[in-house]
C-alpha atoms as a PDB file:
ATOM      1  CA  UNK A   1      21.720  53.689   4.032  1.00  0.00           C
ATOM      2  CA  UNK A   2      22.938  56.879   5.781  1.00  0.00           C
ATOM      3  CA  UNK A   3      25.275  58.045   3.142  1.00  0.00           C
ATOM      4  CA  UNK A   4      22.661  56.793   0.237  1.00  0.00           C
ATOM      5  CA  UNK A   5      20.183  59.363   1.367  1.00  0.00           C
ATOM      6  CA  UNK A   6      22.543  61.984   2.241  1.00  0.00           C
ATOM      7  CA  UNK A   7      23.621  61.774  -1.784  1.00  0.00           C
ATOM      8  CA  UNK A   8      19.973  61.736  -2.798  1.00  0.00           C
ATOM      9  CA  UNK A   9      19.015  64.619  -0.273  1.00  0.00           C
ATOM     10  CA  UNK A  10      21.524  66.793  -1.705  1.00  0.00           C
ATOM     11  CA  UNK A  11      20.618  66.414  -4.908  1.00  0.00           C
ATOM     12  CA  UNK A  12      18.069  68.992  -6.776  1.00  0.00           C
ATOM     13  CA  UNK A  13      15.420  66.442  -7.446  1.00  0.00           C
ATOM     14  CA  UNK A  14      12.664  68.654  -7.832  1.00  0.00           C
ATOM     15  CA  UNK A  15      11.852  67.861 -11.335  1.00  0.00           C
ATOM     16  CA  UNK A  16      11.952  64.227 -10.717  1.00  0.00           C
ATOM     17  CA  UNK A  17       8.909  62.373 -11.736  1.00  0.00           C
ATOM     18  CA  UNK A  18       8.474  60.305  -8.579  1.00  0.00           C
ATOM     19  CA  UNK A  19       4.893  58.361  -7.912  1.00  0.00           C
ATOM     20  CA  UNK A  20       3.082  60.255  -4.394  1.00  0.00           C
ATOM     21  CA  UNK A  21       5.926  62.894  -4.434  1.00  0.00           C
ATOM     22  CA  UNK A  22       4.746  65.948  -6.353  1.00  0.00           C
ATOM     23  CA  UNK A  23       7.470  68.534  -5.542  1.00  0.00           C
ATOM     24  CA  UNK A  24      10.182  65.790  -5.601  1.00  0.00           C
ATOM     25  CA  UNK A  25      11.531  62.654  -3.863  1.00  0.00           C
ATOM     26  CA  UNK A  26      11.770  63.029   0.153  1.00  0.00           C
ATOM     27  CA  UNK A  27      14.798  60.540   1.672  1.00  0.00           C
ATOM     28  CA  UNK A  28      14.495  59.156   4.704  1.00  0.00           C
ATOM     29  CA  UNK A  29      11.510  58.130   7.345  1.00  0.00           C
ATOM     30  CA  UNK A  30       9.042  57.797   8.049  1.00  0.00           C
ATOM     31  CA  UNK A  31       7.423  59.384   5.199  1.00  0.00           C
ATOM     32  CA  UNK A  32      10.479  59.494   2.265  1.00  0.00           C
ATOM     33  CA  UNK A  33      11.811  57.072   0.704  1.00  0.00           C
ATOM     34  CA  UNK A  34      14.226  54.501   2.074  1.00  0.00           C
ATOM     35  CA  UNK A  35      16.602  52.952   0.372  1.00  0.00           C
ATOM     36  CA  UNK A  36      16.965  48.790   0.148  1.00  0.00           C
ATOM     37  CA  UNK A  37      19.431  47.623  -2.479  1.00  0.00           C
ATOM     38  CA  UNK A  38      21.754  49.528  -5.065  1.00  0.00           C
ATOM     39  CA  UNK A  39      23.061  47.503  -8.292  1.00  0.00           C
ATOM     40  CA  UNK A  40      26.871  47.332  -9.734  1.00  0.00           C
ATOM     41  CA  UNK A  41      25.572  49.400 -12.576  1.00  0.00           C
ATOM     42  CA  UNK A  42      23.900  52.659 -10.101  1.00  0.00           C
ATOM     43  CA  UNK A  43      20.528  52.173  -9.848  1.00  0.00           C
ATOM     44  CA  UNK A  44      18.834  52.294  -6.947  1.00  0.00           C
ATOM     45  CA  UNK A  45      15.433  50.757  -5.427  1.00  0.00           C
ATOM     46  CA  UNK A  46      13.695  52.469  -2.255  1.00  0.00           C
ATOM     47  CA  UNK A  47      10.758  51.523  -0.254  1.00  0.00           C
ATOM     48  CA  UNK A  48       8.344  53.672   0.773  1.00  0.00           C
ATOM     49  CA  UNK A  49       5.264  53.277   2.701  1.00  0.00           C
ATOM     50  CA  UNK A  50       1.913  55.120   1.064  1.00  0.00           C
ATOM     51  CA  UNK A  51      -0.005  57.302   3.510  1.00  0.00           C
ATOM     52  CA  UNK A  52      -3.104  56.009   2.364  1.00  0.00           C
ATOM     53  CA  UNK A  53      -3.014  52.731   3.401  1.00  0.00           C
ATOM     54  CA  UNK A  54       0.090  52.063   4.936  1.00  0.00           C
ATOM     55  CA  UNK A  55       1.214  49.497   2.585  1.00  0.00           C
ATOM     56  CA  UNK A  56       4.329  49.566   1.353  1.00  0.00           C
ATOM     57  CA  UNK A  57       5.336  50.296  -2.478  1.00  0.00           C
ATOM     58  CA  UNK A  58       8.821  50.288  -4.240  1.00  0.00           C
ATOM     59  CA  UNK A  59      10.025  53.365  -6.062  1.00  0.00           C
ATOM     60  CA  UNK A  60      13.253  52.403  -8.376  1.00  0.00           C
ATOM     61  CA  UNK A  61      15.507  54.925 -10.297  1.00  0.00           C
ATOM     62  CA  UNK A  62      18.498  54.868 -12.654  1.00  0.00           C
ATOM     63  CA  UNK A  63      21.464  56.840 -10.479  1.00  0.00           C
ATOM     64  CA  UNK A  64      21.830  58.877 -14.091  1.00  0.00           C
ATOM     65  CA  UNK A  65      18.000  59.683 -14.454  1.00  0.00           C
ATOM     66  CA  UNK A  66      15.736  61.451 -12.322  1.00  0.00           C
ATOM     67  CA  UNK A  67      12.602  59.445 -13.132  1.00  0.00           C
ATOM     68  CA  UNK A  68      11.085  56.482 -10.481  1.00  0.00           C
ATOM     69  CA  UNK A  69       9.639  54.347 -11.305  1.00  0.00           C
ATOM     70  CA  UNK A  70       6.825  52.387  -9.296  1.00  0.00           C
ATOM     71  CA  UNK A  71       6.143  48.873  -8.638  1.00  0.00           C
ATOM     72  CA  UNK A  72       3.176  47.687  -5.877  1.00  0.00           C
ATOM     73  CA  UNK A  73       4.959  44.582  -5.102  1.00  0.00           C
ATOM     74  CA  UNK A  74       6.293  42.901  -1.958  1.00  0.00           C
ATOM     75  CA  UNK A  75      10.128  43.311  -2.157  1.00  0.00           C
ATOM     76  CA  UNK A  76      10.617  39.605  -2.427  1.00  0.00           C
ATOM     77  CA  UNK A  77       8.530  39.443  -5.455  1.00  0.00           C
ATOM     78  CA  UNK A  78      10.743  42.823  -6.856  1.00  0.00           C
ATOM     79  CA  UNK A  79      13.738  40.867  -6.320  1.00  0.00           C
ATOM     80  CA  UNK A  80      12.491  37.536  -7.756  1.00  0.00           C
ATOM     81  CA  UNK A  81      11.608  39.371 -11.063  1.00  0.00           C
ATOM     82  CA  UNK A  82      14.863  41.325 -11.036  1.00  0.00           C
ATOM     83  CA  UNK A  83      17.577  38.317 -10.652  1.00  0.00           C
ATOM     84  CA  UNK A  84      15.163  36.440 -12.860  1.00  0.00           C
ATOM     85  CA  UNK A  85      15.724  39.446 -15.574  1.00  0.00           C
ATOM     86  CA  UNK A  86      12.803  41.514 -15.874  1.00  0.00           C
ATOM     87  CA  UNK A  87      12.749  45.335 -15.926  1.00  0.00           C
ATOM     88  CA  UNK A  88      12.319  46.391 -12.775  1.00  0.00           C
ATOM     89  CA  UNK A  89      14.565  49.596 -13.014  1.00  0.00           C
ATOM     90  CA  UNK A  90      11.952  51.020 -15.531  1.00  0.00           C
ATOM     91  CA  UNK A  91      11.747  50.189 -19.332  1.00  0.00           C
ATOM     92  CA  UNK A  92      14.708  48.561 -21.377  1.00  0.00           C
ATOM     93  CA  UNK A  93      16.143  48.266 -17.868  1.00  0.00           C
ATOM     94  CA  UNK A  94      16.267  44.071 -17.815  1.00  0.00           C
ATOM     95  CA  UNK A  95      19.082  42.539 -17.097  1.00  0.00           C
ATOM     96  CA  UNK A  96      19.997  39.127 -16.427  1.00  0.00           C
ATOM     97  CA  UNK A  97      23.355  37.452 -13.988  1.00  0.00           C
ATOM     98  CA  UNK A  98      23.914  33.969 -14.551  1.00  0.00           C
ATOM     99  CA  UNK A  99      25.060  32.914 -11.306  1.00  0.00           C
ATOM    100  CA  UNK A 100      24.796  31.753  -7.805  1.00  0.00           C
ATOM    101  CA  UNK A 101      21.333  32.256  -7.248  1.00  0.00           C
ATOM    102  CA  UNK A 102      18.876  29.314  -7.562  1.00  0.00           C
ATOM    103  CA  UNK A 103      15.811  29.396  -7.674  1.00  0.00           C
ATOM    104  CA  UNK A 104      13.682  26.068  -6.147  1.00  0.00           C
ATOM    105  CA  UNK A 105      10.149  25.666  -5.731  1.00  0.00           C
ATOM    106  CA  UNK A 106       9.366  25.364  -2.177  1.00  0.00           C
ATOM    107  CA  UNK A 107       6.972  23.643  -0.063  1.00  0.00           C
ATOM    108  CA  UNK A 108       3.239  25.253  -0.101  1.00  0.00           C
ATOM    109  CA  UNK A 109       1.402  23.278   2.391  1.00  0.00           C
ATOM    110  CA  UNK A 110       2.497  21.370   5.641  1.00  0.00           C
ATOM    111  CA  UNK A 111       3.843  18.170   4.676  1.00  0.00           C
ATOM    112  CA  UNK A 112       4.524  18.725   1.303  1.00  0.00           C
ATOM    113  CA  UNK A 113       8.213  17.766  -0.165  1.00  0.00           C
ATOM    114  CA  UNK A 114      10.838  20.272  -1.332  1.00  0.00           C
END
């Protein structure tokens, strides 16, 4: 995480589009982005948490491009949709891993079988 936003922070971001950051992406907390996962092909995904409400958002970005792009999703639903192939990088960004992860429906009420 450290070294992730040090990179970021010393990059000139300031005209990066970036959803509730109009002079640029801040790195870090409590107020700036933090980063969660990167991907084998450099992008990155970041949460943030919005002022306003206190509810957290995701901000994701292409290492090569300096646009985010927002999604106000709980991470686990951002990471279903990504390993399931969706674009979640911004557009044309889908890409799908056959692989080890399964996905099973799991039990919604007490009692209920897997």
């Amino acid at each position: 995480m450290k070294s992730t936003v040090g990179a970021f922070s010393a990059s000139d971001l300031s005209d990066a589009r970036c959803p509730g950051f109009p002079h640029g992406p801040v790195f870090g907390a409590p107020a700036g982005l933090i980063p969660l996962v990167d991907t084998d092909r450099g992008e990155y995904a970041f949460g943030v948490v919005d002022e306003a409400d206190g509810a957290w958002r995701i901000l994701a970005c292409n290492g090569d491009e300096q646009d985010f792009y927002e999604y106000r999703m709980p991470f686990a639903e951002w990471l279903y949709r990504y390993l399931a192939g969706e674009d979640m990088f911004g557009p044309g960004s889908a890409v799908f891993y056959p692989g080890p992860v399964v996905f099973e429906s799991m039990p919604m009420a007490a009692g209920d079988e897997p």
